[in-house]
Protein backbone atom coordinates (compact mmCIF):
# COMPACT_ATOMS: atom_id res chain seq x y z
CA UNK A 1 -85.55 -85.04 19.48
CA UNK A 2 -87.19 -81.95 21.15
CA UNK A 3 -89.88 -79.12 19.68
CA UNK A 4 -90.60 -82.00 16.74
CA UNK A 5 -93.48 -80.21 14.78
CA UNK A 6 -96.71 -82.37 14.60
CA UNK A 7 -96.75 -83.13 11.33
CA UNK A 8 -93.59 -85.23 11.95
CA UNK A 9 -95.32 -87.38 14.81
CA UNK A 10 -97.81 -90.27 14.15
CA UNK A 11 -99.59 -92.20 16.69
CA UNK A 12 -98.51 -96.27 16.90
CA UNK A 13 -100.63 -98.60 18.50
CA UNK A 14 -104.00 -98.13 19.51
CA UNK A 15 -104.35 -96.83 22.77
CA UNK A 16 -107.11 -99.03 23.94
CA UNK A 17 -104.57 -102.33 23.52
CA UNK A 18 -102.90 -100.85 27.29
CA UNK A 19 -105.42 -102.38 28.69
CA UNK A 20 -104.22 -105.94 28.07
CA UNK A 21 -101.00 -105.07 29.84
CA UNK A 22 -100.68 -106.25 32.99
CA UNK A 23 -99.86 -102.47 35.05
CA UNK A 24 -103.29 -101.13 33.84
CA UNK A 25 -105.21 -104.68 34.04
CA UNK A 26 -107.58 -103.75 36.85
CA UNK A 27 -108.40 -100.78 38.53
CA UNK A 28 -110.43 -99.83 41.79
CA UNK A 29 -113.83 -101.09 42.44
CA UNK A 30 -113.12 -103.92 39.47
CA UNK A 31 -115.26 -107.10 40.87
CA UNK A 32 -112.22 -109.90 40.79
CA UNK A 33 -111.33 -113.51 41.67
CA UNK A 34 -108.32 -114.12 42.88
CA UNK A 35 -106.09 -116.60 44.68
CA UNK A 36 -106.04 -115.89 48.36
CA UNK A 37 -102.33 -116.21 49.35
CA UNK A 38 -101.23 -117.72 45.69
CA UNK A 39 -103.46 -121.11 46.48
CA UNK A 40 -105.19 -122.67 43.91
CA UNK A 41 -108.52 -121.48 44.86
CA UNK A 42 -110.26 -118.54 43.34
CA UNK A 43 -112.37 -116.03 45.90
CA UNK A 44 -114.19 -113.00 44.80
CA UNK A 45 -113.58 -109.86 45.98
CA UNK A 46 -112.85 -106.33 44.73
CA UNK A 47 -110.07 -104.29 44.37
CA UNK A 48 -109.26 -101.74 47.16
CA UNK A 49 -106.03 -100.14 45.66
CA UNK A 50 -104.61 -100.11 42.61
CA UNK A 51 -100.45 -99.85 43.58
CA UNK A 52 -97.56 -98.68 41.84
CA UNK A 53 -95.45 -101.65 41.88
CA UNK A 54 -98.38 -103.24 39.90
CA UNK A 55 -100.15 -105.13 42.27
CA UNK A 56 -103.49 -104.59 43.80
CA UNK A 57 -104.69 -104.91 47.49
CA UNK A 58 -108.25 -106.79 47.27
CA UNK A 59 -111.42 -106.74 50.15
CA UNK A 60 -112.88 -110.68 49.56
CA UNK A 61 -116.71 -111.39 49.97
CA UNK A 62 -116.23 -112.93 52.67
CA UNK A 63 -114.31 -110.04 54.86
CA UNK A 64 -110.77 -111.00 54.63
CA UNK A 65 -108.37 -108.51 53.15
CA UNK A 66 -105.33 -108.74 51.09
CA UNK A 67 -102.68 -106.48 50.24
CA UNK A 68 -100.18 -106.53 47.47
CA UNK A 69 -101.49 -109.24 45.26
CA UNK A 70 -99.90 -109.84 41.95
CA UNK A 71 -101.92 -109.47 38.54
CA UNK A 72 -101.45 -113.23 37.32
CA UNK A 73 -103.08 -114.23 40.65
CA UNK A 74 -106.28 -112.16 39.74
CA UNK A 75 -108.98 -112.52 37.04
CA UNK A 76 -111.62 -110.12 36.27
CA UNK A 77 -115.52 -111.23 37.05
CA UNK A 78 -116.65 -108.27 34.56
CA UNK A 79 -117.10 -108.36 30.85
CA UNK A 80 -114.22 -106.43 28.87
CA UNK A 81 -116.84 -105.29 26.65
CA UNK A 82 -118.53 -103.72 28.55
CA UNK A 83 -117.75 -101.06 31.79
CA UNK A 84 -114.32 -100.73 31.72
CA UNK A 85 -113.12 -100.06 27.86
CA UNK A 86 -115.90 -98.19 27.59
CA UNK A 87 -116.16 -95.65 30.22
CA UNK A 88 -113.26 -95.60 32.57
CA UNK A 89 -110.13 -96.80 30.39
CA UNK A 90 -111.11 -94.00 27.70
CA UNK A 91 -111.01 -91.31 29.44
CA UNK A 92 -108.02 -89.52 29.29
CA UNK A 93 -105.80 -86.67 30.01
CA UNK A 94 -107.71 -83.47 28.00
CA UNK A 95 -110.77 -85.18 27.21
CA UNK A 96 -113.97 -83.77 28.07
CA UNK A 97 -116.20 -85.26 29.91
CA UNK A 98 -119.31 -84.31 32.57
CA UNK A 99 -118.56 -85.28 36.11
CA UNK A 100 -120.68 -84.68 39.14
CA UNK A 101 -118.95 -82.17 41.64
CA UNK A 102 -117.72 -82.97 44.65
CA UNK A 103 -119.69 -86.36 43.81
CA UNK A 104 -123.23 -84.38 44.66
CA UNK A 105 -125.91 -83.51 42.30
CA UNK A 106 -126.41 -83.44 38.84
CA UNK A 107 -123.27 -83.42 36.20
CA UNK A 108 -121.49 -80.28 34.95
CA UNK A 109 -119.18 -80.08 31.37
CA UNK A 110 -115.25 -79.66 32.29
CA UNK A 111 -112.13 -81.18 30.92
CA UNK A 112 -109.60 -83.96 32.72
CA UNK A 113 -106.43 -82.29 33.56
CA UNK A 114 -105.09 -85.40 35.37
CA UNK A 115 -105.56 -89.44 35.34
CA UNK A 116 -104.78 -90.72 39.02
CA UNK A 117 -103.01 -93.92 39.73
CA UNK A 118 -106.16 -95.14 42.12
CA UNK A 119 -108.16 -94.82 38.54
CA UNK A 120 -109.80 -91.28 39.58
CA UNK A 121 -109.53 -88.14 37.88
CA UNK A 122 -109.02 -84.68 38.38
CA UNK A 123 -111.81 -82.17 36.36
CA UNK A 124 -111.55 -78.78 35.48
CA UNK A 125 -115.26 -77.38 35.13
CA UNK A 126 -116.05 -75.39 32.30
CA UNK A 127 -117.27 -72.85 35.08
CA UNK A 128 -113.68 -72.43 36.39
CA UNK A 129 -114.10 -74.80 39.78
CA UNK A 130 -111.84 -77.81 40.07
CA UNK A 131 -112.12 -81.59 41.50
CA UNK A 132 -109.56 -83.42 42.69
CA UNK A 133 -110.20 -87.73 42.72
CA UNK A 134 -113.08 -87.82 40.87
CA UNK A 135 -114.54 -90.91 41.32
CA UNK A 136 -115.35 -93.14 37.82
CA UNK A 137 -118.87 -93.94 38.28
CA UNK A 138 -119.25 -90.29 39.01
CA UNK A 139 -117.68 -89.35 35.48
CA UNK A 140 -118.52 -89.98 31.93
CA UNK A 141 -116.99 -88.84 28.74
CA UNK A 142 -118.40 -86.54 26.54
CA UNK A 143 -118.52 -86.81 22.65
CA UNK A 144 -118.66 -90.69 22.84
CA UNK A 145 -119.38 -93.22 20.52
CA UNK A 146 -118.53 -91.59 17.25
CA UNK A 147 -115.34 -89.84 18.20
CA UNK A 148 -113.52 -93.57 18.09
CA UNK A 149 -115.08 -93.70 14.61
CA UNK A 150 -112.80 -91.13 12.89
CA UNK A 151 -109.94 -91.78 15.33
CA UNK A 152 -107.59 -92.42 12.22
CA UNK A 153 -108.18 -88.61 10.84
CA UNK A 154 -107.33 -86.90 14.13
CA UNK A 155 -104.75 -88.68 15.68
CA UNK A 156 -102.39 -85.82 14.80
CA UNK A 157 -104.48 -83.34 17.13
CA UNK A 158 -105.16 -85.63 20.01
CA UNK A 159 -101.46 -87.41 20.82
CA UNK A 160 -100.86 -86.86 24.46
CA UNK A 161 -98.25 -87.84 27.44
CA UNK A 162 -97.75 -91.24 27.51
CA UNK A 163 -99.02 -91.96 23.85
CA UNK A 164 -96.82 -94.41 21.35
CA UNK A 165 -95.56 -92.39 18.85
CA UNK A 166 -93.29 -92.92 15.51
CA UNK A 167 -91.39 -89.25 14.60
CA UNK A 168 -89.40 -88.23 11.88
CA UNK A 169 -86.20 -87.63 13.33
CA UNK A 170 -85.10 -83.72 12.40
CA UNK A 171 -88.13 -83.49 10.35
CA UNK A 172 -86.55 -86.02 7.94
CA UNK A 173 -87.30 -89.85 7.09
């Protein structure tokens, strides 16, 4: 249904769970093993590029390259707990967040206007300058830790594109 009003949309599932599916598994510059060529054998390496057909081209330690490696051939050498759920998978289209411009200097307050397939973003500054692949160790949310905390009380406000929602069909159900 189109124009439903937002009191007639609820959030389902929590956004953080994408993260177990396989399309958004990994993302550039995540430290990996994976099976060179789908042998046995695990070699570490990194992810290059994160591509839309859900694979990932990988640089190994040890020089060699591969490109267009499948997700179940791949596991991750970092913690979940720690970088990825909490700094790059949160951020989000809208969210605001301080990001270093052009990648120089110190960090300036702006707002993400768009998540990039290659796991960069692009900022609007609160100063009216914009950024285009903003990388994600040169970006960190603002607000943090306690906005998960009343997540349940403002889902309403902060659905966006791409969010799992249940809606009353014509306002009615």
């Amino acid at each position: 249904d189109k124009a439903v009003e937002p009191e007639n949309i609820e959030a389902i599932g929590g956004g953080d769970d994408s993260e177990t599916d396989a399309g958004n598994k990994f993302e550039k510059g995540d430290k990996v093993e994976a099976r060179y060529r789908g042998k046995s054998r695990y070699y570490p390496g990194e992810i290059s590029r994160v591509r839309s057909n859900g694979t990932y081209d990988i640089n190994y330690d040890d020089g060699e390259k591969e490109l267009g490696v499948k997700a179940d051939l791949i596991k991750s050498l970092e913690k979940k707990s720690s970088k990825s759920p909490s700094k790059r998978a949160k951020i989000r289209e809208g969210d605001k967040v301080k990001a270093k411009f052009k990648g120089k200097g110190k960090m300036y307050p702006g707002e993400v206007y768009s998540v990039n397939r290659d796991g960069t973003y692009d900022v609007k500054f609160d100063d009216g300058d914009r950024d285009k692949a903003v990388e994600p160790e040169n970006i960190k949310a603002v607000g943090g830790d306690d906005s998960d905390s009343d997540a349940p009380k403002t889902k309403k406000s902060k659905i966006r594109k791409g969010d799992k929602v249940e809606a009353k069909f014509k306002g009615k159900g």
